[in-house]
Protein backbone atom coordinates (compact mmCIF):
# COMPACT_ATOMS: atom_id res chain seq x y z
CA UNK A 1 0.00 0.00 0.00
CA UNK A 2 1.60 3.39 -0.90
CA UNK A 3 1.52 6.42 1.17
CA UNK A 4 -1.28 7.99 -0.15
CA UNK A 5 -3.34 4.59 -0.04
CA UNK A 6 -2.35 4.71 3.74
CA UNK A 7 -3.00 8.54 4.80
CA UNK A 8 -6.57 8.31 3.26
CA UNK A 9 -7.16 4.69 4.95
CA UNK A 10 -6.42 5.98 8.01
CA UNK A 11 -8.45 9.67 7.55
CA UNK A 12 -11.32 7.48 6.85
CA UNK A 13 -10.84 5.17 9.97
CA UNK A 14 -10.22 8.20 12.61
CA UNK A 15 -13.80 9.82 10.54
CA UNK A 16 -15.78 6.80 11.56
CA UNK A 17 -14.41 6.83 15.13
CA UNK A 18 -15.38 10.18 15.75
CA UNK A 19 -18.96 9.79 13.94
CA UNK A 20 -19.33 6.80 16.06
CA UNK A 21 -18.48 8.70 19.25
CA UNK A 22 -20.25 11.05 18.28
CA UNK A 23 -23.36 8.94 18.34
CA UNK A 24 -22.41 6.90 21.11
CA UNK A 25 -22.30 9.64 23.39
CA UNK A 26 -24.57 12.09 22.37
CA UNK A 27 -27.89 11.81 24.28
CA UNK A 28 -31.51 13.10 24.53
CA UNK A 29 -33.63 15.10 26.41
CA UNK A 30 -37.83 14.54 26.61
CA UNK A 31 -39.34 16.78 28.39
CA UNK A 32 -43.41 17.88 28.85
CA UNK A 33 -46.45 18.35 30.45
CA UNK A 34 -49.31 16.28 31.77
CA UNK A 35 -52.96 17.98 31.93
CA UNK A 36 -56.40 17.24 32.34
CA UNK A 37 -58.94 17.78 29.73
CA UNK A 38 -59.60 21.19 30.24
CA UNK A 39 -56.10 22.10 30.64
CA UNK A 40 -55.17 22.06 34.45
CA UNK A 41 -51.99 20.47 35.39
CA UNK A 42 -51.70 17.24 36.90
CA UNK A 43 -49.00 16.43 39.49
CA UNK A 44 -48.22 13.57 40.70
CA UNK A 45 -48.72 11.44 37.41
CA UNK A 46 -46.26 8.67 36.41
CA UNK A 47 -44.68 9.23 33.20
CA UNK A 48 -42.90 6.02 31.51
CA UNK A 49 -40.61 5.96 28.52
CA UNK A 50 -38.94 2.65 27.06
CA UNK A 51 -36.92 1.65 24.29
CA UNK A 52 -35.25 -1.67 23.56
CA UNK A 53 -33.97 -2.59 27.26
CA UNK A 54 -34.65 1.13 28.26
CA UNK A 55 -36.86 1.63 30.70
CA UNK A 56 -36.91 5.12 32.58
CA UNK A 57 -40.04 6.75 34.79
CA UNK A 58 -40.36 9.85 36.35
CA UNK A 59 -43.30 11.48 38.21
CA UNK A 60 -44.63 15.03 37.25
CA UNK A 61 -44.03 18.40 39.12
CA UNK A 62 -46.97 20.52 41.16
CA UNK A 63 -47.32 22.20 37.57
CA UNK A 64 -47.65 18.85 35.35
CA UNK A 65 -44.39 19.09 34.53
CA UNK A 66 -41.37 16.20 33.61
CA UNK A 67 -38.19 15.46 32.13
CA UNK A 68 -36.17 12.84 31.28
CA UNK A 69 -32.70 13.48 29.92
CA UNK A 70 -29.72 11.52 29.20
CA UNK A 71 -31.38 9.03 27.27
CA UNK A 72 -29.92 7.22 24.61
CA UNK A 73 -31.08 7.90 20.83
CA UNK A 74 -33.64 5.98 20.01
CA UNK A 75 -37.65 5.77 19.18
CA UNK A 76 -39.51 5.78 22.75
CA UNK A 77 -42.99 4.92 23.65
CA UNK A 78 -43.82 7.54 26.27
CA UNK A 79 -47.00 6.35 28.48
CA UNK A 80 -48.80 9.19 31.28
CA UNK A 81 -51.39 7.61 34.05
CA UNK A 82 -52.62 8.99 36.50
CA UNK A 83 -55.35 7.19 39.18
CA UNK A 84 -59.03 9.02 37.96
CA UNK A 85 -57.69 9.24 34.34
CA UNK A 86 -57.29 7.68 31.23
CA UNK A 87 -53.55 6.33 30.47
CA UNK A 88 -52.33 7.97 26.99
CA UNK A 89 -49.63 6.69 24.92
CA UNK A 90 -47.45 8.91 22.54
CA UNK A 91 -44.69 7.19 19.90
CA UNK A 92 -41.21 9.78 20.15
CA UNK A 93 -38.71 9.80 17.31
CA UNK A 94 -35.55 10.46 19.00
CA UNK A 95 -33.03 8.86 16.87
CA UNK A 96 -30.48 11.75 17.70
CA UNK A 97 -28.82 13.68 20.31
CA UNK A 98 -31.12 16.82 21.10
CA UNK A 99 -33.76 17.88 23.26
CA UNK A 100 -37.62 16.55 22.49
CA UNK A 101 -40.39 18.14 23.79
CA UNK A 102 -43.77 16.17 24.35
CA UNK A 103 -47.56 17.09 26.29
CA UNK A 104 -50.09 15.07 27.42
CA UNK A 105 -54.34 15.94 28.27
CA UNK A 106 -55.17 12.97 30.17
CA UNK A 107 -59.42 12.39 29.58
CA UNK A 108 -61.09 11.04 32.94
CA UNK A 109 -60.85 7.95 34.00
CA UNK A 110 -64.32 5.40 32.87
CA UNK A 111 -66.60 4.78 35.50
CA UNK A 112 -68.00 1.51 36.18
CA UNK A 113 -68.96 1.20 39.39
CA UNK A 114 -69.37 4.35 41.95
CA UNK A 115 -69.09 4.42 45.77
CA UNK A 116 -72.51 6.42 47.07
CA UNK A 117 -73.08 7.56 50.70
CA UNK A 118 -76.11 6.53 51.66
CA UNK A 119 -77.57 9.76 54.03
CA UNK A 120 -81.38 8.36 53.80
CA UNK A 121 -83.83 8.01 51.13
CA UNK A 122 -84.91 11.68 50.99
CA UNK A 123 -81.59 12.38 50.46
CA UNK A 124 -81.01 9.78 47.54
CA UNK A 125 -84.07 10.92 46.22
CA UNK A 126 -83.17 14.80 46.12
CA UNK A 127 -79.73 13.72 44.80
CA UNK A 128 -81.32 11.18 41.95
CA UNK A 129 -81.28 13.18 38.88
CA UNK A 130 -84.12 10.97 37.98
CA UNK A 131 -86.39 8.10 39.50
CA UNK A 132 -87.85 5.82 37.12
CA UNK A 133 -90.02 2.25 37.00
CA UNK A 134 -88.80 0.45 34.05
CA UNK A 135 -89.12 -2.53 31.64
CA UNK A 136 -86.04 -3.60 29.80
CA UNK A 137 -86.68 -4.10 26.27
CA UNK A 138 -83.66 -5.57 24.75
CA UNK A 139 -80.38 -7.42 25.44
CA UNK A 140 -78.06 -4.39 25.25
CA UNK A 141 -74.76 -3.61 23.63
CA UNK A 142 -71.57 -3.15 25.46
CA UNK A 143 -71.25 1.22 25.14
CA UNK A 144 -68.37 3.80 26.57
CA UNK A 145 -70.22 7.27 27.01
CA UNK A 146 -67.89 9.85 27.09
CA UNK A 147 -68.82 13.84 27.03
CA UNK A 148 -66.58 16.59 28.90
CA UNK A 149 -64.47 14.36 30.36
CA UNK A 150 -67.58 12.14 32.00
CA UNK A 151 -66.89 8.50 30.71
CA UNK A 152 -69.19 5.86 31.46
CA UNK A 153 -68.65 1.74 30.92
CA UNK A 154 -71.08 -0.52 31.26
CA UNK A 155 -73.99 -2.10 28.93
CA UNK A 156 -76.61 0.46 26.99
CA UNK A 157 -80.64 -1.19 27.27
CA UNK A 158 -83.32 -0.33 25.89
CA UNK A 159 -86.01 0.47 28.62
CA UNK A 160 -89.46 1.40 28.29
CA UNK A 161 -90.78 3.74 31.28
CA UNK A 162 -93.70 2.50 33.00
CA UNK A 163 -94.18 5.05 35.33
CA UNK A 164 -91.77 8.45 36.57
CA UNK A 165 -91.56 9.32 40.20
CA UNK A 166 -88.95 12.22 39.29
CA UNK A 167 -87.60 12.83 36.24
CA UNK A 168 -86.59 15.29 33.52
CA UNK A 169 -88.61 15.93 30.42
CA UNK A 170 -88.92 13.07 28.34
CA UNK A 171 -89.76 12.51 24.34
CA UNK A 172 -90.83 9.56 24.79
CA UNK A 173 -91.31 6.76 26.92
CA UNK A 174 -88.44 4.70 25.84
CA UNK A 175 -84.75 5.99 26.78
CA UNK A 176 -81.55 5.00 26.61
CA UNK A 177 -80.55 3.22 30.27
CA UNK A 178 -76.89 2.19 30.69
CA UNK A 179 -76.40 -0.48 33.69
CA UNK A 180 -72.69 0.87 34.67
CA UNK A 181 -70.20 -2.34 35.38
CA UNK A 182 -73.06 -4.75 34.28
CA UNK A 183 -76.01 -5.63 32.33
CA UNK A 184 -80.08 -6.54 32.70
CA UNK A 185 -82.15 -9.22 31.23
CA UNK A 186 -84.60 -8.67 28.66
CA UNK A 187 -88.24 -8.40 30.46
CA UNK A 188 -86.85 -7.41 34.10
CA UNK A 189 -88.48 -4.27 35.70
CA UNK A 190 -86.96 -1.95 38.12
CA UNK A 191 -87.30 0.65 39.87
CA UNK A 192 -84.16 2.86 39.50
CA UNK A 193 -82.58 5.58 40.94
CA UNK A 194 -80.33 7.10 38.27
CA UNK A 195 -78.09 9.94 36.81
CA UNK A 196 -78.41 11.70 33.33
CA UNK A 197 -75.32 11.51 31.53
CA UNK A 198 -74.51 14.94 29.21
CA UNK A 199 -75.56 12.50 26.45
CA UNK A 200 -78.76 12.39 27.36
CA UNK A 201 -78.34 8.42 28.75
CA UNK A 202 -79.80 7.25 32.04
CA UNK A 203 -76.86 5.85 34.06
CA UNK A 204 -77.64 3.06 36.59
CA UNK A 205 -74.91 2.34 38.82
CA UNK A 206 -76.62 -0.32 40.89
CA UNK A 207 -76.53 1.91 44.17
CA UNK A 208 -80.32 2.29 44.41
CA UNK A 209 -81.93 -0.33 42.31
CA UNK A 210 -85.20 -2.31 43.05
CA UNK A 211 -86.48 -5.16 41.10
CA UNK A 212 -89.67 -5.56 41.02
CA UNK A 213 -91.16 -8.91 40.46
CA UNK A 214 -94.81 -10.10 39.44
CA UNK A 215 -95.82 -6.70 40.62
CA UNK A 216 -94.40 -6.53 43.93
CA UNK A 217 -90.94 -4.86 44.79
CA UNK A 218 -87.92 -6.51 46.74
CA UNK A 219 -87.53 -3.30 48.93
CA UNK A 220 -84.17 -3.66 50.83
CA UNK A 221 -85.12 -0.42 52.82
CA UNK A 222 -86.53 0.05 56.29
CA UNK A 223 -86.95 4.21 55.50
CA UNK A 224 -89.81 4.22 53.05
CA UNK A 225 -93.12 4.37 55.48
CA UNK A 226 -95.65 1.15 54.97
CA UNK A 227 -93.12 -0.31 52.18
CA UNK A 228 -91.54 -3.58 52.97
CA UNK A 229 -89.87 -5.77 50.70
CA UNK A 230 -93.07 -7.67 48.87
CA UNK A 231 -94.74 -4.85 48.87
CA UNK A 232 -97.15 -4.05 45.75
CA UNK A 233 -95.06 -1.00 43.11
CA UNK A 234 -98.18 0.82 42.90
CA UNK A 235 -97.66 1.47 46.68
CA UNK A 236 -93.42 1.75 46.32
CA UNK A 237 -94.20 4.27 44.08
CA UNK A 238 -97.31 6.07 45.87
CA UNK A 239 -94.63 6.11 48.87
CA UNK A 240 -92.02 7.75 46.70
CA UNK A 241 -93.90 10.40 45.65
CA UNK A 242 -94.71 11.52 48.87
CA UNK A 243 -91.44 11.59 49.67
CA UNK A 244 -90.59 13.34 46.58
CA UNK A 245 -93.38 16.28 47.51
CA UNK A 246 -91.98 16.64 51.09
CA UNK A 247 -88.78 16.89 50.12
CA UNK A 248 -89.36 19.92 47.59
């Protein structure tokens, strides 16, 4: 090899070491924000990013805030939760050395089930947004109701409503009824205390729910007045209302 051969050979080898260094070394820098839906920050909320064998977390600031740096180039999957919200998942393209900057609005978390205090039946009764006797008309469809950051799970029924105790207006006598965390059977009545979800669906999550059976109600109170479980709906419901007219 002459001289030449060997002076470019080896400009070429000490060009690759220092690219390769270069690259080797050089590292990245993710950094972001995790909010709610309308914007707020949310502290406290474990932010994950991983990459081959990488696997870093790091927990957001009072202001939302996070930031991962010396990371090695590569293409991350960067995951926020939060307990209450929905986990959200973003893809980063990091394949070189240089800061990356990333944000996160975490949506609520879906409700299928919901702790209630129970302060007495006037009580539930002022704080049902509706009170309805119902007969389920159909087998329902698995649904996720989601509007302003209010997401419901659970299975949407058809119900036709035999007879209001408190309720808002309604076009018609058949509405939308979502059993939160569960389903009904085609046929059964109840008697429901329920919430109106911004779609306009009637949310049951099983906290005050009484079935009613060959015309007679299993009443698992002992605060309704004359009602005991067995008793006839027409006088459940007579009791209700009387309740319901005290009450306002």
């Amino acid at each position: 090899m002459n001289r030449a051969s060997m002076l470019a050979t080896a400009v070429a080898v000490a060009v690759a070491v220092a690219a390769y260094a270069q690259t080797s070394t050089g590292t990245v820098r993710v950094a972001g924000r995790v909010v709610d839906r309308d914007g707020a920050p949310l502290g406290g909320a474990l932010v994950r990013a991983t990459a081959n064998a990488a696997d870093r977390e790091v927990v957001t600031d009072p202001d939302g805030g996070f930031v991962f740096t010396d990371l090695a180039p590569a293409t991350y999957t960067v995951t926020a939760t939060r307990t209450g919200f929905q986990s959200a998942t973003r893809s980063v393209a990091a394949s070189v050395a240089g800061a990356v900057s990333i944000d996160f609005r975490l949506d609520a978390a879906c409700l299928s089930t919901i702790r209630v205090n129970d302060w007495g039946l006037p009580t539930n009764i002022a704080a049902a947004d509706a009170i309805l006797y119902v007969r389920i008309t159909d087998a329902g469809r698995p649904t996720r109701l989601m509007s302003s950051g209010y997401c419901v799970e659970g299975q949407e029924h058809r119900a036709t409503v035999v007879a209001a105790i408190k309720s808002p207006a309604l076009r018609s006598d058949v509405i939308r009824l979502v059993r939160a965390g569960g389903r009904y059977n085609t046929g059964d009545e109840y008697i429901l205390f329920l919430h109106v979800h911004p779609s306009g669906a009637f949310i049951d999550f099983r906290d005050h729910a009484f079935q009613v059976e060959q015309g007679r109600v299993r009443w698992t109170r002992s605060d309704l007045p004359g009602v005991t479980d067995g008793s006839p709906v027409r006088q459940v419901l007579e009791g209700l209302r009387n309740t319901l007219s005290m009450i306002r």
